[in-house]
N, C-alpha and C. Protein backbone atom coordinates (compact mmCIF):
# COMPACT_ATOMS: atom_id res chain seq x y z
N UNK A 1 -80.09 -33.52 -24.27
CA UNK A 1 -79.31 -32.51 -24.97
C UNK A 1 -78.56 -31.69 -23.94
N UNK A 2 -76.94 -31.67 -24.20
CA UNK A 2 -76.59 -30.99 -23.05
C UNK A 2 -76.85 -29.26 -23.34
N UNK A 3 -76.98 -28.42 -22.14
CA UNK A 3 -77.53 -26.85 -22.09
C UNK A 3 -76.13 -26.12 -22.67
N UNK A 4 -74.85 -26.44 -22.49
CA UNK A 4 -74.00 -26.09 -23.53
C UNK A 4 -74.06 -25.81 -24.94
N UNK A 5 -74.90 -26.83 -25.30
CA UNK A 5 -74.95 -26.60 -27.06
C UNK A 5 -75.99 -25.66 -27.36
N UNK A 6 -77.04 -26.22 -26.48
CA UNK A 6 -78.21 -25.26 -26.96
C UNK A 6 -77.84 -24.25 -27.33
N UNK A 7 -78.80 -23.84 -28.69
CA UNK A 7 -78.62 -22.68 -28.85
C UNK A 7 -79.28 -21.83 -28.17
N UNK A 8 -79.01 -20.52 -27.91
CA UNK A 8 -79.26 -19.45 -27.14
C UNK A 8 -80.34 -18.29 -27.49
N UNK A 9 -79.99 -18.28 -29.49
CA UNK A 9 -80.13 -17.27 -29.94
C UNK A 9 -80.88 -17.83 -31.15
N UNK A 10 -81.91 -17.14 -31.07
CA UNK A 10 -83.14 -17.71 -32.65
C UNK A 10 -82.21 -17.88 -33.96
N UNK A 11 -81.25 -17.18 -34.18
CA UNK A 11 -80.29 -17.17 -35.44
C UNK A 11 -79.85 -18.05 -35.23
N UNK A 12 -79.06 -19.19 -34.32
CA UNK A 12 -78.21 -20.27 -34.01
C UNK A 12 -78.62 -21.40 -34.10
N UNK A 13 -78.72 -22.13 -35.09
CA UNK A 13 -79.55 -23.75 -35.68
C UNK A 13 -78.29 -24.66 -34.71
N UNK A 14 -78.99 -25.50 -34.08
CA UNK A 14 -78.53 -26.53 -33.52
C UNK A 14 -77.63 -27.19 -34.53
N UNK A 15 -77.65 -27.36 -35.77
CA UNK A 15 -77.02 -27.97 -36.80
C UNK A 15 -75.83 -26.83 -37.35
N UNK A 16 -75.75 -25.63 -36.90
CA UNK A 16 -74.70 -24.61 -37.43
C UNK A 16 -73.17 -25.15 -37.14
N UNK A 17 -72.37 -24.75 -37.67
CA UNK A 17 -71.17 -25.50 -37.79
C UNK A 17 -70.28 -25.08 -36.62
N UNK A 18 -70.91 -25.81 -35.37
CA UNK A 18 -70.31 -25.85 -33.92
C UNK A 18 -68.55 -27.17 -34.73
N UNK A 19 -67.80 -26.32 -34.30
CA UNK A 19 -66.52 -27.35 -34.21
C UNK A 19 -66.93 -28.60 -33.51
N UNK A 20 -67.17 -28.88 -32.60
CA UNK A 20 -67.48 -29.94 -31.31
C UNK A 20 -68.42 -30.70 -32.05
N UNK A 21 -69.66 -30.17 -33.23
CA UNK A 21 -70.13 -31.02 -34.23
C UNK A 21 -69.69 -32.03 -35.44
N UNK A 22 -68.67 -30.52 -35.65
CA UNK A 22 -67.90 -31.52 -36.95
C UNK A 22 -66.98 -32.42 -36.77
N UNK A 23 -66.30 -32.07 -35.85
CA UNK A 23 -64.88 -33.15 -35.78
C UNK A 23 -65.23 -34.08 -34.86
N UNK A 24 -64.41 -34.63 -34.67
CA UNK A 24 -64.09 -36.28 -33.78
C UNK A 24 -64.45 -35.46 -32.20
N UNK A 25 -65.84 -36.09 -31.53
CA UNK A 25 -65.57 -35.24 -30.16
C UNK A 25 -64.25 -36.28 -29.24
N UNK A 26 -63.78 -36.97 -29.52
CA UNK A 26 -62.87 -36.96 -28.22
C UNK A 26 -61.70 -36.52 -28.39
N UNK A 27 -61.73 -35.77 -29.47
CA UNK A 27 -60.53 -34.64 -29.37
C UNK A 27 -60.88 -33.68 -28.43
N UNK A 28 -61.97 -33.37 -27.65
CA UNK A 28 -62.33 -32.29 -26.43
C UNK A 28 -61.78 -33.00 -25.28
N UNK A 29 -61.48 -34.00 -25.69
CA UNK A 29 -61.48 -35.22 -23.79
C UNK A 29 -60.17 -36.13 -24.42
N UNK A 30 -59.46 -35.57 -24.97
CA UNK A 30 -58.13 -36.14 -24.92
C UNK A 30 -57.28 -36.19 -24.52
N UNK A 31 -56.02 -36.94 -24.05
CA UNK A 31 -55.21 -36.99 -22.75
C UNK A 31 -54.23 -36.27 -23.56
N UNK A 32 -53.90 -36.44 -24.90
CA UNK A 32 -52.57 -35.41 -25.13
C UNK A 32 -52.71 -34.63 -25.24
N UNK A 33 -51.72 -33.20 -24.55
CA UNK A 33 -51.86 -32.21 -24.61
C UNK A 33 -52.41 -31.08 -25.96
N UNK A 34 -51.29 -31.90 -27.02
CA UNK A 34 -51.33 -31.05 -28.17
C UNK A 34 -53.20 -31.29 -28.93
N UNK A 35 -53.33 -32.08 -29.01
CA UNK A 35 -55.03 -32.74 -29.21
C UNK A 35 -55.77 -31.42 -28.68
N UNK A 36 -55.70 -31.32 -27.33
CA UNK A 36 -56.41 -30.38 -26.31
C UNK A 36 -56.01 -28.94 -27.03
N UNK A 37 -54.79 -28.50 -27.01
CA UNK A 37 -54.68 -27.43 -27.28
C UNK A 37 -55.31 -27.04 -29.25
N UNK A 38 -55.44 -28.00 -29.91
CA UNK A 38 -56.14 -27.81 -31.42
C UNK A 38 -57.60 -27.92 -31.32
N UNK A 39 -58.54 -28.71 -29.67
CA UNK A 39 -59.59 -28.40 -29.60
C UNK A 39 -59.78 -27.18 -29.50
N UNK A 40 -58.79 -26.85 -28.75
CA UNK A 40 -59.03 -25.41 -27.97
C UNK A 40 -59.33 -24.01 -29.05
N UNK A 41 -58.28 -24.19 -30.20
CA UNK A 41 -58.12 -23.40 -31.24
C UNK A 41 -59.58 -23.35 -32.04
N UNK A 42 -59.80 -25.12 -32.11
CA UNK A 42 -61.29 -24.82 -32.96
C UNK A 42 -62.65 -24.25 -32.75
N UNK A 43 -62.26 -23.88 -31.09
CA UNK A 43 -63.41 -22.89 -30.55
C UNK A 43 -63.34 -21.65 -30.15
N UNK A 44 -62.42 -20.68 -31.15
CA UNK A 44 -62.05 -20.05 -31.25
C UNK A 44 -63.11 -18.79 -31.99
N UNK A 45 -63.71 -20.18 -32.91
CA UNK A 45 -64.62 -19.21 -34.01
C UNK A 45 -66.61 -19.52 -33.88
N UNK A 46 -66.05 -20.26 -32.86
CA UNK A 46 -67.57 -21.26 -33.03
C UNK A 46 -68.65 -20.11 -32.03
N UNK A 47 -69.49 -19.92 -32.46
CA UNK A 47 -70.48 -18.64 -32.04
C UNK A 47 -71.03 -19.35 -30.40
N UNK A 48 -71.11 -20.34 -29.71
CA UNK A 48 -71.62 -20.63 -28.61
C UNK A 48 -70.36 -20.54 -27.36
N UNK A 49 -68.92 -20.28 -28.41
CA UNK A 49 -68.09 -20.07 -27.11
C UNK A 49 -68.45 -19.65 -26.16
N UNK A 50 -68.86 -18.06 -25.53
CA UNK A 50 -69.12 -17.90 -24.40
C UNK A 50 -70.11 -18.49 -23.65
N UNK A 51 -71.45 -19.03 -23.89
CA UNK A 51 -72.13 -19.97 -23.35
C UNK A 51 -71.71 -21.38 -22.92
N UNK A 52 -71.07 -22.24 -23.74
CA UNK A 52 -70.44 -23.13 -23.65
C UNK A 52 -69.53 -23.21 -22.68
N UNK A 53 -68.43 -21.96 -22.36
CA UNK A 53 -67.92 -21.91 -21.13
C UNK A 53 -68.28 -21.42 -19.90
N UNK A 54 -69.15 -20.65 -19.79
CA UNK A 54 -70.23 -20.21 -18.38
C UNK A 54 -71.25 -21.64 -18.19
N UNK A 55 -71.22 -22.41 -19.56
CA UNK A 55 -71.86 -23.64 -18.47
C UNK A 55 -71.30 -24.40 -18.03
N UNK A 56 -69.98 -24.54 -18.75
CA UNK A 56 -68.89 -25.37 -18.02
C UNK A 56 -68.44 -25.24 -16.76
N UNK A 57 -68.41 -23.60 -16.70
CA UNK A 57 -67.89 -23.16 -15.15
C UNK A 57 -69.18 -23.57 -14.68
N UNK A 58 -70.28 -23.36 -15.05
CA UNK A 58 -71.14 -23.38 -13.62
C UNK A 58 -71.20 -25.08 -13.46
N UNK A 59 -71.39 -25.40 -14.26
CA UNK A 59 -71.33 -27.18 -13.76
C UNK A 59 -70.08 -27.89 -13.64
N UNK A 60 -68.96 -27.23 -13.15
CA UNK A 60 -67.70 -27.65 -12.86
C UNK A 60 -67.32 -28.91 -13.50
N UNK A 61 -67.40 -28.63 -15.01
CA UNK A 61 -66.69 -29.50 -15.80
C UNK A 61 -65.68 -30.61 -14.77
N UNK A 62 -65.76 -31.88 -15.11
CA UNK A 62 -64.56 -32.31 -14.47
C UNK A 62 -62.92 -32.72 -15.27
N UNK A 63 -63.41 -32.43 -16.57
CA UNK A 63 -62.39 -32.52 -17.72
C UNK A 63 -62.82 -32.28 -19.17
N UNK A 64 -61.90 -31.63 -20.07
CA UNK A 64 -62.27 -31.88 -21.80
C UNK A 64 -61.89 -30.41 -22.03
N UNK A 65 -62.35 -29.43 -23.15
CA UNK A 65 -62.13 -28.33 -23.51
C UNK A 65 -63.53 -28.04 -23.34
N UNK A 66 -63.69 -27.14 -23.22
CA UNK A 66 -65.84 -26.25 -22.92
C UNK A 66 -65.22 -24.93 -23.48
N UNK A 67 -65.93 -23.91 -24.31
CA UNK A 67 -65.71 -22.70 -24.33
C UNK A 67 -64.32 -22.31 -24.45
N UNK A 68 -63.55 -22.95 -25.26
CA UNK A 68 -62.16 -22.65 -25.68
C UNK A 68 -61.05 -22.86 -24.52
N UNK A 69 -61.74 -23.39 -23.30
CA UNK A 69 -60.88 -23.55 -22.09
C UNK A 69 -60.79 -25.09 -21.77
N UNK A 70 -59.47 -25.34 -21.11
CA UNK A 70 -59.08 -27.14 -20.54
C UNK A 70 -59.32 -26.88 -19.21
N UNK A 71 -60.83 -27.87 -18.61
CA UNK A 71 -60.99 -28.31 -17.91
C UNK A 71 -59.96 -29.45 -16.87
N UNK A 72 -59.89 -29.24 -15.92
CA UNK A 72 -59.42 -30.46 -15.52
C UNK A 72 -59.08 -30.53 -13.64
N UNK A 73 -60.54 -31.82 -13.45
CA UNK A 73 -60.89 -32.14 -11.96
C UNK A 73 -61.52 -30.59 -11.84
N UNK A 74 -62.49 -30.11 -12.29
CA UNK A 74 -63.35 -28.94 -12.46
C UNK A 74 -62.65 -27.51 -12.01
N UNK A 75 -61.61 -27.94 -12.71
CA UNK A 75 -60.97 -26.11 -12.37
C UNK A 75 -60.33 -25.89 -14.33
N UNK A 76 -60.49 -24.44 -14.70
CA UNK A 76 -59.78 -24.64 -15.89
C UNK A 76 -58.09 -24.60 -15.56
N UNK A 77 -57.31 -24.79 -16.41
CA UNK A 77 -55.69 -24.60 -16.42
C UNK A 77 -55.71 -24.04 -17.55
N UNK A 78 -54.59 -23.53 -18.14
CA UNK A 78 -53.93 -23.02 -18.79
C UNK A 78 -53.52 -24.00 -19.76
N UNK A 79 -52.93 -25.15 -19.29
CA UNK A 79 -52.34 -25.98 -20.52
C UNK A 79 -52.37 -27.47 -20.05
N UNK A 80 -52.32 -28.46 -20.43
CA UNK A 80 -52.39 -29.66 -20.07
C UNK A 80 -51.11 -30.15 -19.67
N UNK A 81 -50.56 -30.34 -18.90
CA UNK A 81 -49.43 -30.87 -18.38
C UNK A 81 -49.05 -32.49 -19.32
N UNK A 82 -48.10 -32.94 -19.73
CA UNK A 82 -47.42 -34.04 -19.79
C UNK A 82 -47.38 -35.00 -18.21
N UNK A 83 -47.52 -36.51 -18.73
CA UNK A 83 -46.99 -36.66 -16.96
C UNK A 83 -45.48 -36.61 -17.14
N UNK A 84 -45.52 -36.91 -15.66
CA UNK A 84 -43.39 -36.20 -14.97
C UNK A 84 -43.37 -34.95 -14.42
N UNK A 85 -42.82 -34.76 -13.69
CA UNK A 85 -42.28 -33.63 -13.71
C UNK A 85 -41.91 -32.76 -14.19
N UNK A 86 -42.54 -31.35 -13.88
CA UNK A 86 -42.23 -30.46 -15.10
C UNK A 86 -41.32 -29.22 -15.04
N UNK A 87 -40.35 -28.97 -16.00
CA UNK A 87 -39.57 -28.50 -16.28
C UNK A 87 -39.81 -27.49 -15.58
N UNK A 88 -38.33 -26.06 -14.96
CA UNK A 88 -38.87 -25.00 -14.69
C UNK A 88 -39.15 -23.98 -15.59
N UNK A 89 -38.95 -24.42 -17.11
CA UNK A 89 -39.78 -23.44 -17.92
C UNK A 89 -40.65 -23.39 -18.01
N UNK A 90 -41.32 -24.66 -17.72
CA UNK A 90 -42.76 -24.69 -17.74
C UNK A 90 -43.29 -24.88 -16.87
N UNK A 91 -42.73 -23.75 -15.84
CA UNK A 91 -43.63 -23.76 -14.36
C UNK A 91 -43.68 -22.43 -14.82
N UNK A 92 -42.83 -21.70 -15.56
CA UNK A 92 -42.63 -20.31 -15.31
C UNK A 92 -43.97 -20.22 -16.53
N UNK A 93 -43.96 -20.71 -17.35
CA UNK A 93 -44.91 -20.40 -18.82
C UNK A 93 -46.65 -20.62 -18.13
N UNK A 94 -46.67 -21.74 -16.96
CA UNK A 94 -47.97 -22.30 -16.39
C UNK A 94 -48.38 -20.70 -15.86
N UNK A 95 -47.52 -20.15 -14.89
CA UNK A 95 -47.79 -18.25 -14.19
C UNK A 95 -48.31 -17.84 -15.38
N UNK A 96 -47.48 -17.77 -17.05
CA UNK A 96 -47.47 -16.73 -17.50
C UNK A 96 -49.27 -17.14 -18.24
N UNK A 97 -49.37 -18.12 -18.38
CA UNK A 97 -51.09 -18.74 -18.91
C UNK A 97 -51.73 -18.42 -17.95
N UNK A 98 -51.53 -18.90 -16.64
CA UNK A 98 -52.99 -18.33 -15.67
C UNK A 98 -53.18 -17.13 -15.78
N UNK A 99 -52.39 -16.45 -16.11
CA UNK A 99 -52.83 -15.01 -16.13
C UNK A 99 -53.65 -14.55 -17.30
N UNK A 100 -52.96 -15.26 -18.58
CA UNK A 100 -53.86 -15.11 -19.39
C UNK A 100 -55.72 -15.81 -19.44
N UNK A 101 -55.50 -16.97 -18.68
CA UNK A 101 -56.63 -17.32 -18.39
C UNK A 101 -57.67 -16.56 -17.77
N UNK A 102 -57.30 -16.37 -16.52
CA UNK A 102 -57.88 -15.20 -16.03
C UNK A 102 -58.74 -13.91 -16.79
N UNK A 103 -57.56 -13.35 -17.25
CA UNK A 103 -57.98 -12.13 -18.06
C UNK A 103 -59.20 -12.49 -19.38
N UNK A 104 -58.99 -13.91 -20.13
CA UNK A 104 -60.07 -14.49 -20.81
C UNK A 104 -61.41 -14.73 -19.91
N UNK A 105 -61.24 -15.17 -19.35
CA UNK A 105 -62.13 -14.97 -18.51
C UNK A 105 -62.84 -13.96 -17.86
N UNK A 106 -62.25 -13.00 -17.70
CA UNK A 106 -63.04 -11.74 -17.18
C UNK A 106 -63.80 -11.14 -18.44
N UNK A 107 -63.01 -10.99 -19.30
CA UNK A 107 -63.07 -10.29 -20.65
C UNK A 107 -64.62 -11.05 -21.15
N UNK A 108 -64.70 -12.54 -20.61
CA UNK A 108 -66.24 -12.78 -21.09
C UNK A 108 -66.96 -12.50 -20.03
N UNK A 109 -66.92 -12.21 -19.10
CA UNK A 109 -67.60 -11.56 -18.09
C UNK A 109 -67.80 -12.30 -16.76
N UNK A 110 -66.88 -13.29 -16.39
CA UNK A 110 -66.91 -14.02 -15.24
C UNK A 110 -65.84 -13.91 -14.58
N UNK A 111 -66.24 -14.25 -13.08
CA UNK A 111 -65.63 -13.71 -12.03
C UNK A 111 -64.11 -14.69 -12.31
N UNK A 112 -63.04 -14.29 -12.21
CA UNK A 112 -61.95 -15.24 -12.48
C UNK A 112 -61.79 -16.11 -10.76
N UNK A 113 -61.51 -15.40 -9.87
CA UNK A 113 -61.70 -16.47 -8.66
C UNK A 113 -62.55 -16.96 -7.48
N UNK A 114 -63.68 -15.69 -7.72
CA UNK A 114 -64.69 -16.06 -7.38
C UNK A 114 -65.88 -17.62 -8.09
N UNK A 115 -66.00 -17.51 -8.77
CA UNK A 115 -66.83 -18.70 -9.61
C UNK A 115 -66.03 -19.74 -9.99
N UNK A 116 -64.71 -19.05 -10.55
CA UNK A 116 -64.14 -20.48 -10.89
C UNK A 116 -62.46 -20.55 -10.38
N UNK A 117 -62.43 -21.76 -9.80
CA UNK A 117 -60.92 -22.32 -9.54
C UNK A 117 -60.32 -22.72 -10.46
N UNK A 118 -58.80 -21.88 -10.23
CA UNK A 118 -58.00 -22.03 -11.42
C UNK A 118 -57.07 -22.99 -10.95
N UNK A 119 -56.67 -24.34 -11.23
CA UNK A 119 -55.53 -24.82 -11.17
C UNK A 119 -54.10 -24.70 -11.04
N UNK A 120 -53.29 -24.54 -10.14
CA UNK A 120 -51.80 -24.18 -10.29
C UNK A 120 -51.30 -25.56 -11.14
């Protein structure tokens, strides 16, 4: 059983309606972006988010969504890149997400560059 799911909290039934339960899991580990970003949304509401992503950081995910965040080669990003080369709007939009990443991140209580590497 991975320590992600576990529940944490006597109220939290292993069977409670974790997103990552109900739906298709390789929508967490999917190569298209948009896939990734509707995992991302569905853990939005799911009560183990913050656990789920402090175990991700600590076991340096090497890819998928953990805790409402995209893993990838064990750093989170902001958004999943397309392959090619990418546009300079979306170099400028990648700045304007790490930051938001970051700040999600602190806001659950982890160090943003101390513990975890953020991807440019």
């Amino acid at each position: 059983m991975s320590l992600a799911l576990a529940p944490l909290d006597a109220n939290v039934e292993l069977e409670a309606n974790l997103p990552c339960r109900k739906f298709d899991p390789d929508l967490w580990f999917s190569d298209a972006p948009a896939q990734l970003e509707l995992a991302k949304s569905l853990c939005g509401d799911c009560p183990l988010r913050v656990e789920c992503l402090a175990g991700a950081v600590e076991r340096s995910e090497p890819w998928g969504v953990w805790g409402g965040e995209i893993f990838e080669r064990g750093a989170v990003v902001p958004r999943k890149r397309p392959r090619g080369r990418p546009r300079k709007v979306d170099v400028a939009r990648d700045a304007e997400l790490a930051v938001e990443v970051e700040e999600r991140l602190a806001a659950n209580g982890l160090e943003t560059r101390n513990s975890v590497r953020l991807a440019a």
